[in-house]
Protein backbone atom coordinates (compact mmCIF):
# COMPACT_ATOMS: atom_id res chain seq x y z
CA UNK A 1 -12.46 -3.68 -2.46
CA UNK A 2 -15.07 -5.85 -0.16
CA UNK A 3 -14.09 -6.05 3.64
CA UNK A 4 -14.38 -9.52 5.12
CA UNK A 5 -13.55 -8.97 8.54
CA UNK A 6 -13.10 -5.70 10.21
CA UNK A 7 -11.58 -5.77 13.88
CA UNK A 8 -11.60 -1.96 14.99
CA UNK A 9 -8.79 -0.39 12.88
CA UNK A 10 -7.83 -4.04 11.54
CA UNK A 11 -9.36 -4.88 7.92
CA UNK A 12 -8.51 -8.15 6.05
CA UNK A 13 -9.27 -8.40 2.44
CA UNK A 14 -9.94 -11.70 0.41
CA UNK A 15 -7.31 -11.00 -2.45
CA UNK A 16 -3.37 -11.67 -3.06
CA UNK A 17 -1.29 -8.49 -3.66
CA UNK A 18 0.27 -8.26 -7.14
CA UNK A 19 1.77 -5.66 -8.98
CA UNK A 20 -1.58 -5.95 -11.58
CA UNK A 21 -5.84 -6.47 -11.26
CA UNK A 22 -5.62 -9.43 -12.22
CA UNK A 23 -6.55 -13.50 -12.10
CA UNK A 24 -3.41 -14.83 -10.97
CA UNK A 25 -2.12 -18.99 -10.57
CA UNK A 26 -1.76 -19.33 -7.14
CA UNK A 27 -0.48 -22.89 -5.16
CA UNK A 28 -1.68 -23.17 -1.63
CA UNK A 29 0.89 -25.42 -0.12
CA UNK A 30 1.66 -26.03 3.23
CA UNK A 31 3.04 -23.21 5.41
CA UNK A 32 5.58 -21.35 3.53
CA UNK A 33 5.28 -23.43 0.15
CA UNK A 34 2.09 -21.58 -1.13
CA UNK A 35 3.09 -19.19 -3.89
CA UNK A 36 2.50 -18.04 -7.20
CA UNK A 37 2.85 -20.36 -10.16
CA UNK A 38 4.08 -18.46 -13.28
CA UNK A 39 2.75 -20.85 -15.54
CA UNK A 40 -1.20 -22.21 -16.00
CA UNK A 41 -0.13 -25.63 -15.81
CA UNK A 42 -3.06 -26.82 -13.91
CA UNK A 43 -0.84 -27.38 -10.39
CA UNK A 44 -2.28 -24.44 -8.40
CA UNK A 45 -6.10 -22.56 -8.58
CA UNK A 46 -7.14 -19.42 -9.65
CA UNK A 47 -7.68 -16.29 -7.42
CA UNK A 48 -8.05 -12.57 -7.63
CA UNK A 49 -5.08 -10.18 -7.20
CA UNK A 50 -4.76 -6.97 -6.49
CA UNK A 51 -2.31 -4.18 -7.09
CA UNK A 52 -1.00 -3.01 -4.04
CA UNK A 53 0.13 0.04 -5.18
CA UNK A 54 -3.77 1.39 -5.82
CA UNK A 55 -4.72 0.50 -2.37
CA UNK A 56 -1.82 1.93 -0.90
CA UNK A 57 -2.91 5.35 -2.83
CA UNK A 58 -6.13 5.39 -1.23
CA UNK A 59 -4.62 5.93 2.84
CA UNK A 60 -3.45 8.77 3.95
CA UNK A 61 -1.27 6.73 6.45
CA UNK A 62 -0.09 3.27 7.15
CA UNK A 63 1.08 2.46 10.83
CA UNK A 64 2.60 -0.96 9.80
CA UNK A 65 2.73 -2.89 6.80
CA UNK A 66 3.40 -6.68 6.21
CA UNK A 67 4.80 -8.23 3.54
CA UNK A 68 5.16 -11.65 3.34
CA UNK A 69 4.19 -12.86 -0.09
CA UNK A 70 6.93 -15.92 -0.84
CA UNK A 71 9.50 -14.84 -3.39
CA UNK A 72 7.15 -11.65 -4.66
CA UNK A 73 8.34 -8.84 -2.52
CA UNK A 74 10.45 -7.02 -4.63
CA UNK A 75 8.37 -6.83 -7.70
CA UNK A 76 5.36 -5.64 -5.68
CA UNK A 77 7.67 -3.68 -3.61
CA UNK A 78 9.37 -2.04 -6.77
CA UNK A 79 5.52 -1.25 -8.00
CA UNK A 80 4.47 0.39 -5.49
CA UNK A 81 7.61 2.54 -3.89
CA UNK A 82 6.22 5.85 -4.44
CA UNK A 83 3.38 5.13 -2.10
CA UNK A 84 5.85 3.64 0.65
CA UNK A 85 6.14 7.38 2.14
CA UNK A 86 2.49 7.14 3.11
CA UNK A 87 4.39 3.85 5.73
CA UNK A 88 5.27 4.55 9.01
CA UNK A 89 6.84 0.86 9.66
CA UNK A 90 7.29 -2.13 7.26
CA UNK A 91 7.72 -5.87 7.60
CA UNK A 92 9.51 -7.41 4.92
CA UNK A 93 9.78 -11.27 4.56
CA UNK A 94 12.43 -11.32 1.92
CA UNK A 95 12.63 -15.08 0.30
CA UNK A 96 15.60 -15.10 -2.14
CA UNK A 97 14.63 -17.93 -4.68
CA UNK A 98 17.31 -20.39 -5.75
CA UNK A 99 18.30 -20.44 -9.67
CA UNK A 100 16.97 -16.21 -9.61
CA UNK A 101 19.51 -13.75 -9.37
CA UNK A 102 19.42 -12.71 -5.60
CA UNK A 103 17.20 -9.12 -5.15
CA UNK A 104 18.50 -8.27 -1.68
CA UNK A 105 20.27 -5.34 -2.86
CA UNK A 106 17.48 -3.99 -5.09
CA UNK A 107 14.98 -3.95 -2.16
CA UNK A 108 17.24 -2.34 0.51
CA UNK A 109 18.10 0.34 -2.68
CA UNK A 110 13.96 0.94 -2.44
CA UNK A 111 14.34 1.48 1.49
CA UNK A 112 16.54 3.88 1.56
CA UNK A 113 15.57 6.12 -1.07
CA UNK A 114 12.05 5.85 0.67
CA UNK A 115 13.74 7.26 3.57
CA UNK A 116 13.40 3.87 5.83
CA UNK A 117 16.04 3.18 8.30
CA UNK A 118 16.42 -0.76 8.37
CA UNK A 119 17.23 -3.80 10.81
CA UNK A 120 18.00 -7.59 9.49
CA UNK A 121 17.98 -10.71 11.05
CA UNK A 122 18.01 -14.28 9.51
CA UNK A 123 15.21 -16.93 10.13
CA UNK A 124 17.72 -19.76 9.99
CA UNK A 125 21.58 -20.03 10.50
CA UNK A 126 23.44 -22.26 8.58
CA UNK A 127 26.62 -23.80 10.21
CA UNK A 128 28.56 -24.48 6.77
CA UNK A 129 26.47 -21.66 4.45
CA UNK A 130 29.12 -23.12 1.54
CA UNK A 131 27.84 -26.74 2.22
CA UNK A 132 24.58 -25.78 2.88
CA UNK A 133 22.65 -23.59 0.07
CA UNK A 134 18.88 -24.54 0.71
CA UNK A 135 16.76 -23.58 3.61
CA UNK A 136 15.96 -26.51 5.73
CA UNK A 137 12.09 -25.89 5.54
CA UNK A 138 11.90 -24.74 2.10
CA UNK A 139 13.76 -25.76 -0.75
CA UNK A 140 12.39 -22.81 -3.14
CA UNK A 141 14.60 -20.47 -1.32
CA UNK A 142 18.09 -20.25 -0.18
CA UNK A 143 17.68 -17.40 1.86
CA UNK A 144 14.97 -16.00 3.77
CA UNK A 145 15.45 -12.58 5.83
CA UNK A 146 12.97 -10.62 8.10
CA UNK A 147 13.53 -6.70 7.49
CA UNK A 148 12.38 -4.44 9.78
CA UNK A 149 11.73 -0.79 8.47
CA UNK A 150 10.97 2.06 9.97
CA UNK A 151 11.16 5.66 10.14
């Protein structure tokens, strides 16, 4: 993979993480509404992804890694969960999409049977969560989480 931009121990790369090599359909929306479009309906561009699982495979060690990929986390998460134990601490933006069956459980499942103890806190409270189903900045999801994992 090419560097762009190395800042000491700090290295950015110019690719989306996937769970494949491969051209994906990516929207770039404001803020939190870029994401992956499953279909190639014209509505978002092309760009290269990357499997994050074969990176992952080439450290020996990972001080802290971020994931914040809009809806994706648990499918790239899932791919690559043998390669978590090379992760010392983990960032997980988890974005529960509306009309998808909920993954919450699925990814805290990978957590602990990677040996990651776990904190959760919400990014927005909802005063009547029976009333209210949508995020108020996004309505793709109607949840959105930050884990904190760490060993």
């Amino acid at each position: 993979m090419q560097k762009i931009i190395v800042f000491d121990r700090f290295y950015l790369y110019p690719y989306a993480v996937w769970t494949a090599d491969e051209q994906i359909q990516f929207t770039d929306g404001e803020g939190d509404a870029s994401h992956i479009t499953p279909s190639r309906d014209g509505k978002g561009k092309e760009i290269i992804a990357k499997r994050l699982k074969s990176f992952l495979s080439t450290l020996d060690q990972i001080d802290f890694l971020k994931i914040d990929i809009e809806g994706a986390e648990c499918a790239v998460l899932a791919d690559c969960e043998d390669e978590l134990k090379r992760v010392h601490h983990l960032f997980v933006e988890y974005h529960s999409l509306k009309d998808h069956p909920q993954e919450l459980g699925a990814l805290l499942e990978i957590l602990l049977r990677q040996g990651f103890r776990y904190f959760i806190e919400t990014e927005q409270q909802r005063t009547i969560p029976f009333i209210n189903r949508s995020l108020r900045s996004n309505d793709r999801f109607d949840m959105q989480l930050n884990i904190f994992a760490y060993r």
